[in-house]
Protein backbone atom coordinates (compact mmCIF):
# COMPACT_ATOMS: atom_id res chain seq x y z
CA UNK A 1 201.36 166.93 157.90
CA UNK A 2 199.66 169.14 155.62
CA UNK A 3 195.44 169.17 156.26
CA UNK A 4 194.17 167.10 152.79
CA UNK A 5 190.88 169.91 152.07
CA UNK A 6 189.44 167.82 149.03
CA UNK A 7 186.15 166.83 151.01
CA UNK A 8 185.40 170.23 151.89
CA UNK A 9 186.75 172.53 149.57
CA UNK A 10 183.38 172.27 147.15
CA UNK A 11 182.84 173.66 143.71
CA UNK A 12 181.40 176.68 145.25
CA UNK A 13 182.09 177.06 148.76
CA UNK A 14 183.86 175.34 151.97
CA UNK A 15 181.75 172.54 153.32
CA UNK A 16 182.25 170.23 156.31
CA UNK A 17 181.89 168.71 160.11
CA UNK A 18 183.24 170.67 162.53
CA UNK A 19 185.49 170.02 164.26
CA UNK A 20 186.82 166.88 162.47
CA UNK A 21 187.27 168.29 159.10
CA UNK A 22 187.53 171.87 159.86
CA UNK A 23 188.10 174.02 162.60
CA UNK A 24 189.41 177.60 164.43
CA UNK A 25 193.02 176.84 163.02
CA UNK A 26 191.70 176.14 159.77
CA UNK A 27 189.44 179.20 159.71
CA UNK A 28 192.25 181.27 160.62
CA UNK A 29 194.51 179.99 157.69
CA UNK A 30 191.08 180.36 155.49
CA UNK A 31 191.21 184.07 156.19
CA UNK A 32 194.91 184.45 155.41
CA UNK A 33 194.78 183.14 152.41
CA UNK A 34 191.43 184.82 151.39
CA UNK A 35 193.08 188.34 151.58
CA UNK A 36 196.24 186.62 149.88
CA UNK A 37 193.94 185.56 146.64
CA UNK A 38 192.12 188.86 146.80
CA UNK A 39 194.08 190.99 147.12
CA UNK A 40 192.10 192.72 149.69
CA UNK A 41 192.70 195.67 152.09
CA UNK A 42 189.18 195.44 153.59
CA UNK A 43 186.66 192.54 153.79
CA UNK A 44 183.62 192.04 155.94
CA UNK A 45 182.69 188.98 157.75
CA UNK A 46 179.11 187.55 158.70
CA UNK A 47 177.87 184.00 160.43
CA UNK A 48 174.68 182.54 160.51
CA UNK A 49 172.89 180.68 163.83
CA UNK A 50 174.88 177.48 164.21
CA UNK A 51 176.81 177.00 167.66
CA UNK A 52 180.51 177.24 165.51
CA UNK A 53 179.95 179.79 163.61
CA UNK A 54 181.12 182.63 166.10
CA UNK A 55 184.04 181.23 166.81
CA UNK A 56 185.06 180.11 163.09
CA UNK A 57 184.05 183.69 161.54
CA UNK A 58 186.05 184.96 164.30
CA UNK A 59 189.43 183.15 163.49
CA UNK A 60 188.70 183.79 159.78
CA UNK A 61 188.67 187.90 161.05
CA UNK A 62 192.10 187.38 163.32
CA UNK A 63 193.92 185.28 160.14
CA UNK A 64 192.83 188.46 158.14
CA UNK A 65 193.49 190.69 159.84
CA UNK A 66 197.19 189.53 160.74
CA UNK A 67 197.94 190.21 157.42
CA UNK A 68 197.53 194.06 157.53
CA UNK A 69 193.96 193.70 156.25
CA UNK A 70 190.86 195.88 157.61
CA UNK A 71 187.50 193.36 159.08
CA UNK A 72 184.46 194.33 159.50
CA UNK A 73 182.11 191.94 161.32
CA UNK A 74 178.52 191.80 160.50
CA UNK A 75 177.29 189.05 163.06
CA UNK A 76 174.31 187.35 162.69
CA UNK A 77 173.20 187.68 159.11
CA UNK A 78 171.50 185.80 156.13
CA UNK A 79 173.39 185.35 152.89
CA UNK A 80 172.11 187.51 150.90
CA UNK A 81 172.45 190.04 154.00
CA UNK A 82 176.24 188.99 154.11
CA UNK A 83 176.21 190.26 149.66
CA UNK A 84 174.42 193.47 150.15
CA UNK A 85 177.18 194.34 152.63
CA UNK A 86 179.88 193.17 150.25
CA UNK A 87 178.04 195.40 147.40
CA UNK A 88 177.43 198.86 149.66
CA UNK A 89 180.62 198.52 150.88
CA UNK A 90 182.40 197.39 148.02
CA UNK A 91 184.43 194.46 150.02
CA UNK A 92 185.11 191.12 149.18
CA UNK A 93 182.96 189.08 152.08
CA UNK A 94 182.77 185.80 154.14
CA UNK A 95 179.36 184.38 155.44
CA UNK A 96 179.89 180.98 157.91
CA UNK A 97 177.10 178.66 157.16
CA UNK A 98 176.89 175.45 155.93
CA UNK A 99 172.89 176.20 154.69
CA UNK A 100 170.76 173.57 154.82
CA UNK A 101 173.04 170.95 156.34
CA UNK A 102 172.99 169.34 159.82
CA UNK A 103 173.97 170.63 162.95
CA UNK A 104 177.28 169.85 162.81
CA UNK A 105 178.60 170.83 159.53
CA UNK A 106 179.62 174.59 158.68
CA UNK A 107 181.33 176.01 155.69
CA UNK A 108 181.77 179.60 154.16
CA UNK A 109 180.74 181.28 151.19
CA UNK A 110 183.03 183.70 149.47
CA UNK A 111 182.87 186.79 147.44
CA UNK A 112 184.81 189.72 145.54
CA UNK A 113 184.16 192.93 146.08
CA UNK A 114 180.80 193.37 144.97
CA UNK A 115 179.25 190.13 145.70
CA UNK A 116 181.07 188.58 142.97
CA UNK A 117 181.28 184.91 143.49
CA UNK A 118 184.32 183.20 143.97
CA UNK A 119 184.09 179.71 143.05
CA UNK A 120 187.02 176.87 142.01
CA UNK A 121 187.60 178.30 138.46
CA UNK A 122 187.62 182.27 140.56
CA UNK A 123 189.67 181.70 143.37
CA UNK A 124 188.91 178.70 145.29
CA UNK A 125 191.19 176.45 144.54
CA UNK A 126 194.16 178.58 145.15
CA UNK A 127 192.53 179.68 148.58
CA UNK A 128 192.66 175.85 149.31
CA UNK A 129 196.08 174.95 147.89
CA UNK A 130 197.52 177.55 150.14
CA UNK A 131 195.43 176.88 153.38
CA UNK A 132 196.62 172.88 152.58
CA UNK A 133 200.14 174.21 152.14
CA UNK A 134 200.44 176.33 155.15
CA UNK A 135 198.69 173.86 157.29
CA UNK A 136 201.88 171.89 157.57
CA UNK A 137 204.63 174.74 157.02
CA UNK A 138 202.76 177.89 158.55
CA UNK A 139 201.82 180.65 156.97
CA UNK A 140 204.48 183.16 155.84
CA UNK A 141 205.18 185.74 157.75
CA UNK A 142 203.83 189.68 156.75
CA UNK A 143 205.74 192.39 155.00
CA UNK A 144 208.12 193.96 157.34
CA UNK A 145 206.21 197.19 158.89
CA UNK A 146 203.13 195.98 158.32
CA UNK A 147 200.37 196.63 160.55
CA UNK A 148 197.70 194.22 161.89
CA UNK A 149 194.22 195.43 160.50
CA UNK A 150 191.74 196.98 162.55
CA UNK A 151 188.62 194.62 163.73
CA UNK A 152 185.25 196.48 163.85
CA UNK A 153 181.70 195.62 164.17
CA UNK A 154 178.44 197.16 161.90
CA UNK A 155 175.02 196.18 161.66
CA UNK A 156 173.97 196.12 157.73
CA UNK A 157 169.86 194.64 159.18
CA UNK A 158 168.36 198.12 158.60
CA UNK A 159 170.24 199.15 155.35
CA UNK A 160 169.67 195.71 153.68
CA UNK A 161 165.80 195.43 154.61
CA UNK A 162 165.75 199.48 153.34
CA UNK A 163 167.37 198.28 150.01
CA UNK A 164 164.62 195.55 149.88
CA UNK A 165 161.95 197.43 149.97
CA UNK A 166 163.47 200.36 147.53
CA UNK A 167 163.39 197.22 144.97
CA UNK A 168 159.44 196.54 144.96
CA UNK A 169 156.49 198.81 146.37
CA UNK A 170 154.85 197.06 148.96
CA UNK A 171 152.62 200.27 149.83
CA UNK A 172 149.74 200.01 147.94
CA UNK A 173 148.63 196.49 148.05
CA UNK A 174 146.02 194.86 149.77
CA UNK A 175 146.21 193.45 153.25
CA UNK A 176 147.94 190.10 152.84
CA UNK A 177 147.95 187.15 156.06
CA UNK A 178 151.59 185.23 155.20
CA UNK A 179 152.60 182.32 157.21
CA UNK A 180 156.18 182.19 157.53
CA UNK A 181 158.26 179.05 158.26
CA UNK A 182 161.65 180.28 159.02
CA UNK A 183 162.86 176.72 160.25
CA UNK A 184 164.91 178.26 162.97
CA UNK A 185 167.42 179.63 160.31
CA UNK A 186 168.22 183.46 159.54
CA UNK A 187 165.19 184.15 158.01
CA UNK A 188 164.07 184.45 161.51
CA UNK A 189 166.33 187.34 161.97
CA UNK A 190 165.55 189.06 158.59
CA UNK A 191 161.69 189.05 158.17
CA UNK A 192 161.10 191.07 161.15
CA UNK A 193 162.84 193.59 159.51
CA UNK A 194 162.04 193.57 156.21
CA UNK A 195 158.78 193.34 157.10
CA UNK A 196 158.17 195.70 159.29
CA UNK A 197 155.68 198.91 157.99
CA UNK A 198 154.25 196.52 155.27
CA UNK A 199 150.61 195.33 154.97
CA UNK A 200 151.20 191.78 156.59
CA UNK A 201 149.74 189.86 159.46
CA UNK A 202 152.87 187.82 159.71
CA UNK A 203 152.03 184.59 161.36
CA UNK A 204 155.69 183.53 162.61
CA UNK A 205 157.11 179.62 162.93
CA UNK A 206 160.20 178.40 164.26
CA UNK A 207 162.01 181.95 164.46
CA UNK A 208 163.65 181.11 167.14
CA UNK A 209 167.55 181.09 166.03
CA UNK A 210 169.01 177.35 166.55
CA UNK A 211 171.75 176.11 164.52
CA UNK A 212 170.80 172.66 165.89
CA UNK A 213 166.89 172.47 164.10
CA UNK A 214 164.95 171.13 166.53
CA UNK A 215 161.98 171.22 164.22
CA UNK A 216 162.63 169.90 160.91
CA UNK A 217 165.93 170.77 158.13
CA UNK A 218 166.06 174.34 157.49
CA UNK A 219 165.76 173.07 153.24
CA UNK A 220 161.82 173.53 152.01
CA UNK A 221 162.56 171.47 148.63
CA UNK A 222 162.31 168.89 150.55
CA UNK A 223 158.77 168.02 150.98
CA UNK A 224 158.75 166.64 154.09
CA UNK A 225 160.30 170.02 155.87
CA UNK A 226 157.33 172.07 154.57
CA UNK A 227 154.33 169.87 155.77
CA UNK A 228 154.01 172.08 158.80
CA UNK A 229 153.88 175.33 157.13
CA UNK A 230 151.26 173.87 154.41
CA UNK A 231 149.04 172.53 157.45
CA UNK A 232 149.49 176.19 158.98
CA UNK A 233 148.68 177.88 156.15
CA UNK A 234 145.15 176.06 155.87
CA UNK A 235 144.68 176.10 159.63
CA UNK A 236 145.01 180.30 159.78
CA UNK A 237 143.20 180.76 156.16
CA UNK A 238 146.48 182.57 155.13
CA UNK A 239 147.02 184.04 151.82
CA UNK A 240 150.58 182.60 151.47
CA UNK A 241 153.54 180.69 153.09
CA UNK A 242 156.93 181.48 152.86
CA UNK A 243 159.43 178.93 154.14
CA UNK A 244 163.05 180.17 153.96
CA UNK A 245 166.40 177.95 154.33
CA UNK A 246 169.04 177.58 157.01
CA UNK A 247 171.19 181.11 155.93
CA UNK A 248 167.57 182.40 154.49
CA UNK A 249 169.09 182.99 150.57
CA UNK A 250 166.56 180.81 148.96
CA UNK A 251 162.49 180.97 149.50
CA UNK A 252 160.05 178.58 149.00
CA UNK A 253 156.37 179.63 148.07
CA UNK A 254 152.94 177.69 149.35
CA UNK A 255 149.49 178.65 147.90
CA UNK A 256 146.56 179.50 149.83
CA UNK A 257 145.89 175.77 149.52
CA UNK A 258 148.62 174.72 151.36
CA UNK A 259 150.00 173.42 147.69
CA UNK A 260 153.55 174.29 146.78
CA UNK A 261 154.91 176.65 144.06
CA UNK A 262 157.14 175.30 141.53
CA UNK A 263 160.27 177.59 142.00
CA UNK A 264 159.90 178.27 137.89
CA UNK A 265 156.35 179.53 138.30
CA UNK A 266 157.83 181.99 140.93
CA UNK A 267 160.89 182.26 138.00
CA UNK A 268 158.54 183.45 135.36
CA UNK A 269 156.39 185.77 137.73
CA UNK A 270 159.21 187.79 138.92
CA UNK A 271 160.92 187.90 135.42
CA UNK A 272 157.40 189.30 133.87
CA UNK A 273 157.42 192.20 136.85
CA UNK A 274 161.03 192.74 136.52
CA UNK A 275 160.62 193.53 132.51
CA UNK A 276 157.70 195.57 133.37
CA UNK A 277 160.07 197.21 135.34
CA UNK A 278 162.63 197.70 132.84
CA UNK A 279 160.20 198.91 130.23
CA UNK A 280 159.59 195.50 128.72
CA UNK A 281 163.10 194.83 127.87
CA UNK A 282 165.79 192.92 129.11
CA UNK A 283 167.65 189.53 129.08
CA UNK A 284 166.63 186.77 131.91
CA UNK A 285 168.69 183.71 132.99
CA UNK A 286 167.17 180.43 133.45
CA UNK A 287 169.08 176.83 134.13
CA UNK A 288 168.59 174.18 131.93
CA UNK A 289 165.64 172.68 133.75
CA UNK A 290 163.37 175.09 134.55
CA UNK A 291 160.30 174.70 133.20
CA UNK A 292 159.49 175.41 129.45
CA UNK A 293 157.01 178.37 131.05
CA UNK A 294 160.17 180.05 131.92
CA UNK A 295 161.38 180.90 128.69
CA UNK A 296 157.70 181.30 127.18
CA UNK A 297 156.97 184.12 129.58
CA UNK A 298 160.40 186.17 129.42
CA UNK A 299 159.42 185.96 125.58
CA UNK A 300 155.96 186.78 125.74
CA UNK A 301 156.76 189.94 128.05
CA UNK A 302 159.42 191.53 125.77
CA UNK A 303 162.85 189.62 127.47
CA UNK A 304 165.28 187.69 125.98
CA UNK A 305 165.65 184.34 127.50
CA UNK A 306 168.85 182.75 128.18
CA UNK A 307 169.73 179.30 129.40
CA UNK A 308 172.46 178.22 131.42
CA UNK A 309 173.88 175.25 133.09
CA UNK A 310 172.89 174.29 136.52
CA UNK A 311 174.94 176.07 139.77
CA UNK A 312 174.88 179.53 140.69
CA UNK A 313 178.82 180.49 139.44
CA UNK A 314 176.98 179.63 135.85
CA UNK A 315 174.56 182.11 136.44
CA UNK A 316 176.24 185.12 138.21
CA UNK A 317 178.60 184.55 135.56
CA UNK A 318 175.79 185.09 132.91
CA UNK A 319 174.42 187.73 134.68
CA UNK A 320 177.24 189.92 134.67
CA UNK A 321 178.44 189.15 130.79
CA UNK A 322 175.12 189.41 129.38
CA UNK A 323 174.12 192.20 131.69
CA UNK A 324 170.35 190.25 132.46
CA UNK A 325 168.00 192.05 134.80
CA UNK A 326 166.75 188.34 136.54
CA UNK A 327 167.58 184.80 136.71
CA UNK A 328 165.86 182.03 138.29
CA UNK A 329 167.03 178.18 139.42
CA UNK A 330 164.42 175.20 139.79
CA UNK A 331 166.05 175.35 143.21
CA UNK A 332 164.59 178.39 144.17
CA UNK A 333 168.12 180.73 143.95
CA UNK A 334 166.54 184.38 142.33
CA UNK A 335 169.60 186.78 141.05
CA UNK A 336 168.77 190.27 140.41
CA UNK A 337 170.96 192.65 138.78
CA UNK A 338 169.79 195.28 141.00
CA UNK A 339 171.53 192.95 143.94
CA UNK A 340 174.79 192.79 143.04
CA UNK A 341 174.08 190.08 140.27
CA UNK A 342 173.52 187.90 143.61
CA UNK A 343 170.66 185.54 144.86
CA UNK A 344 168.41 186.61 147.10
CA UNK A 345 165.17 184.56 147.83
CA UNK A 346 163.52 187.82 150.05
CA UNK A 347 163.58 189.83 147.29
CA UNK A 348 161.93 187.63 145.32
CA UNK A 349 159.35 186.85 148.04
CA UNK A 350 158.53 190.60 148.10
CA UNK A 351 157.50 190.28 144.61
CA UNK A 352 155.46 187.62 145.22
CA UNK A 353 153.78 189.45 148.05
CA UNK A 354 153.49 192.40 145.49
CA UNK A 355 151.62 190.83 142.92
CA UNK A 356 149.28 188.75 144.84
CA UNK A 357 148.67 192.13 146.86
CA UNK A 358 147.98 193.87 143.79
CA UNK A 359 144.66 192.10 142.45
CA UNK A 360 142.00 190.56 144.30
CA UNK A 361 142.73 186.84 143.04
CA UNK A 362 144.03 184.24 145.13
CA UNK A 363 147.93 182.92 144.75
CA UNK A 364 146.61 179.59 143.31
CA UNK A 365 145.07 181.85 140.19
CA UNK A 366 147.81 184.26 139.81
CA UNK A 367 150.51 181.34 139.52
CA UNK A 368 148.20 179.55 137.21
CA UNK A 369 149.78 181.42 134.28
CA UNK A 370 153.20 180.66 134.96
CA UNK A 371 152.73 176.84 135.67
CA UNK A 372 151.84 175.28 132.50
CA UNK A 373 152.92 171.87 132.09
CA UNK A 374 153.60 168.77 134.08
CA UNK A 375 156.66 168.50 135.97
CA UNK A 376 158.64 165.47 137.88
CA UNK A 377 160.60 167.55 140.09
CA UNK A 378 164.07 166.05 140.60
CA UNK A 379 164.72 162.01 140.93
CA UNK A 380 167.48 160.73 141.85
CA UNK A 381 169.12 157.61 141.36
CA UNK A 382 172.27 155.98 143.26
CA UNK A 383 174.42 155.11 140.31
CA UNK A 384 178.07 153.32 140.14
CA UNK A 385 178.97 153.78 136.31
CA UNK A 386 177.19 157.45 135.67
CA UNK A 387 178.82 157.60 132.74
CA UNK A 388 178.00 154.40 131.35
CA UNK A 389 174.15 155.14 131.91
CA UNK A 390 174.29 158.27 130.46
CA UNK A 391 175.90 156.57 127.52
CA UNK A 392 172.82 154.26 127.29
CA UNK A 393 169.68 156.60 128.00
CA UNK A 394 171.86 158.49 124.95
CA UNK A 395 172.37 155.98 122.27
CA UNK A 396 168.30 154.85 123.33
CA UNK A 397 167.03 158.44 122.24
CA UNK A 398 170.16 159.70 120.07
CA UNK A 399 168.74 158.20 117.24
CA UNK A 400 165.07 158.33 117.55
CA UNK A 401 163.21 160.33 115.31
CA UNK A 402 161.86 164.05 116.41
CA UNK A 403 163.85 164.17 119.51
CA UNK A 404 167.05 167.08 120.15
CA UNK A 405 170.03 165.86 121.86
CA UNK A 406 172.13 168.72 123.95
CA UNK A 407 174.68 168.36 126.22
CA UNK A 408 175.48 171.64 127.94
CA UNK A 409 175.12 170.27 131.20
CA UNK A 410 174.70 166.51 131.51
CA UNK A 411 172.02 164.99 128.64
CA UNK A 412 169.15 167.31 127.84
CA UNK A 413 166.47 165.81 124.83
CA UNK A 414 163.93 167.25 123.84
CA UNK A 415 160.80 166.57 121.78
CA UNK A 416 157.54 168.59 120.59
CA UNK A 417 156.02 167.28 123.82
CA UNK A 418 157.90 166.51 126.60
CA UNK A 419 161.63 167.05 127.42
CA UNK A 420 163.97 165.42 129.96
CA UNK A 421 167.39 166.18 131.55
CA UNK A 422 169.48 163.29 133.40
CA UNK A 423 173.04 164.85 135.16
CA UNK A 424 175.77 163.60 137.15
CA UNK A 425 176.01 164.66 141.11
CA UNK A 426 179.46 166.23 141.20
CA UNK A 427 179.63 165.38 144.82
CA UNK A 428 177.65 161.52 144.77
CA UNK A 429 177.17 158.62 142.72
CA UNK A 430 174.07 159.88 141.96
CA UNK A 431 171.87 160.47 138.45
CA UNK A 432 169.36 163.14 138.89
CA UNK A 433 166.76 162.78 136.14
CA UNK A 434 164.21 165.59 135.51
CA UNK A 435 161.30 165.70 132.77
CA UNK A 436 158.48 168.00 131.79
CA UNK A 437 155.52 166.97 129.36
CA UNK A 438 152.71 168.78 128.01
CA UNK A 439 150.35 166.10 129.94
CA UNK A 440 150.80 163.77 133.03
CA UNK A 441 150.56 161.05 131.13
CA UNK A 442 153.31 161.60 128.77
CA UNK A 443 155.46 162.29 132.42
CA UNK A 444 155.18 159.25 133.66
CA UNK A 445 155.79 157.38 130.14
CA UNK A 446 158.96 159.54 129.21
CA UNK A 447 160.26 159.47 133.37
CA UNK A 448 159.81 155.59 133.45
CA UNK A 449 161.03 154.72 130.21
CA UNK A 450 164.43 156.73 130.97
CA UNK A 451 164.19 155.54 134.64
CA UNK A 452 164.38 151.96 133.48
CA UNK A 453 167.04 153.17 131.65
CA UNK A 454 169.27 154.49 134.55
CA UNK A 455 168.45 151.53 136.73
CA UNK A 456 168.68 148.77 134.73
């Protein structure tokens, strides 16, 4: 019978429990029909710290490789680790991880030559169609004559932290005390390099890879995962915390406070240093729900703001046709053109660390600037008829006076004072509501009026 992949083929990536959704047989197929879709002669292969990702990646190599098709392995590696391979060595790439998920799930991430993303609309769906097909009838056999490919292993740790740091100048600024939570993910592999040489007093927590978290979820937008790097951070008198996610692609930022830093204040600080890079000039992606701040800065600095729909295919996609230097997510995903177009969370924690190391100010000051109105952060609600609530929440503002209706990704209105976006989960029956006001007061009017709304 032929494997039924709709739970874990995603929008952007493979997703699921191992072994009952997915396993080595699976993986294998996966990496036959990756090299079918591509195209591919070559293609590199990394895996993050979870207990199946060695032997998953590792069918994924054999089921290339049986194809005639050239794999280099990586090993242990972060995401963005796994794209600056696939961009120096101009191969379409594989990372195993599943992120921020439990223990047991895994999943792979896929890219073009490049570190071009392949997504459902790019390649996905065929890749699953195929592995669904062959599942049950096997996959066809190679060209007569045709040679397995060659499996070889390279370590990309030393070029990718050396790229890093050829990105922002970390030389000249003050000494800086960073506490960094790496919640047993990659980022405990990475930050030793990339930081090594630099002016830090690293204080280190939980860098011990273990796919199985002992300590808390390896996701810092959850608030509860970052309470022991905020308590640290006080208890040391650091400058800064960093907490990083399971496959260390996204960053999280904490104040000298211990307080966190909305992922669009960190947005609008690295897209003012990147046009100061670029000699003022430049276009800059932000998703639909970043702060208004966003925007205001990339204007205010020279850039050309552009906004996008949530989810990073959107953005790499904008990226590369509008030929942007930056883009920033509320979710803290950074892209920089001078990384393939791809996210990378360390390079944008460098320029943190740059300009907080380059005046005398503390991060609670510097941010200050960037963070200028009242945010909810994201709500969710469990929802059976989304599209019935969205219906109502639209006809209640659609015709009120003063207020913009879009609906380039979900609803979006918008008023002098306050704005609020409510979208569909693609993967739950969930709304997720966001708003930003000019005041906390006009928050919590606007984000219980609309909640009251949803839930009714």
């Amino acid at each position: 019978m032929a494997a039924d992949l709709s739970n874990i083929v995603k929008a952007y990536d493979v997703r699921g429990v191992v072994p009952d959704e997915w396993d080595e047989s699976l993986a294998e197929l996966f990496g036959a029909a990756f090299v079918e879709v591509t195209g591919a002669t070559a293609i590199v292969v990394g895996h993050d710290m979870r207990p199946s990702s060695p032997a998953l990646s590792g069918a994924f190599a054999r089921g290339a490789a049986a194809r005639g098709v050239d794999v280099t392995l990586i090993g242990l590696c972060s995401t963005d680790q796994l794209y600056y391979a696939s961009g120096t060595l101009d191969l379409p790439g594989a990372m195993f991880t599943a992120s921020h998920n439990p223990a047991r799930y895994n999943g792979i991430k896929l890219c073009r030559a490049g570190a071009a993303p392949v997504g459902q609309d790019s390649g996905l769906s065929t890749i699953r169609q195929l592995v669904e097909r062959w599942s049950e009838q096997g996959a066809p056999a190679v060209a007569e004559g045709t040679a397995p490919g060659t499996i070889t292993e390279q370590d990309t740790l030393a070029g990718y932290a050396e790229h890093l740091k050829s990105l922002v100048d970390l030389t000249a600024i003050r000494p800086l005390k960073v506490v960094v939570d790496a919640g047993n993910g990659m980022g405990g592999h990475t930050v030793p390099t990339v930081f090594e040489g630099l002016p830090l007093d690293v204080v280190p927590m939980y860098f011990e890879l273990d796919g199985t978290f002992p300590n808390h979820e390896a996701n810092p937008l959850d608030p509860k995962n970052i309470v022991d790097l905020q308590a640290r951070v006080r208890a040391e008198g650091a400058d800064l915390g960093l907490a990083f996610d399971g496959d260390a692609d996204r960053c999280f930022v904490v104040d000298e406070r211990g307080e966190g830093v909305s992922p669009s204040a960190v947005t609008a600080l690295v897209a003012a240093r990147e046009l100061a890079r670029n000699g003022g000039t430049g276009t800059v992606i932000h998703n639909l729900i970043t702060s208004w701040s966003v925007p205001e800065v990339v204007r205010e600095h020279g850039g050309t703001p552009v906004r996008t729909r949530v989810g990073h295919s959107f953005i790499k996609e904008q990226m590369a046709t509008s030929g942007a230097i930056f883009g920033g997510e509320h979710s803290a995903h950074y892209y920089f053109k001078d990384f393939w177009n791809a996210d990378t969370g360390m390079l944008a924690a460098l320029h943190v660390l740059a300009a907080l190391g380059g005046q005398d100010g503390p991060l609670s000051g510097l941010v200050s600037s960037y963070d200028r109105y009242a945010g909810s952060g994201e709500i969710n609600s469990t929802v059976a008829d989304q599209a019935g609530r969205l219906a109502a929440v639209k006809a209640a503002y659609g015709s009120a006076e003063g207020i913009s209706l879009d609906e380039l990704d979900g609803l979006t209105a918008t008023s002098a004072d306050w704005w609020f976006n409510l979208r569909a989960s693609n993967t739950e029956p969930l709304l997720r509501l966001n708003v930003e006001a000019r005041d906390p007061e006009t928050l919590a009017k606007v984000r219980d009026e609309v909640l009251a709304l949803v839930r009714a």
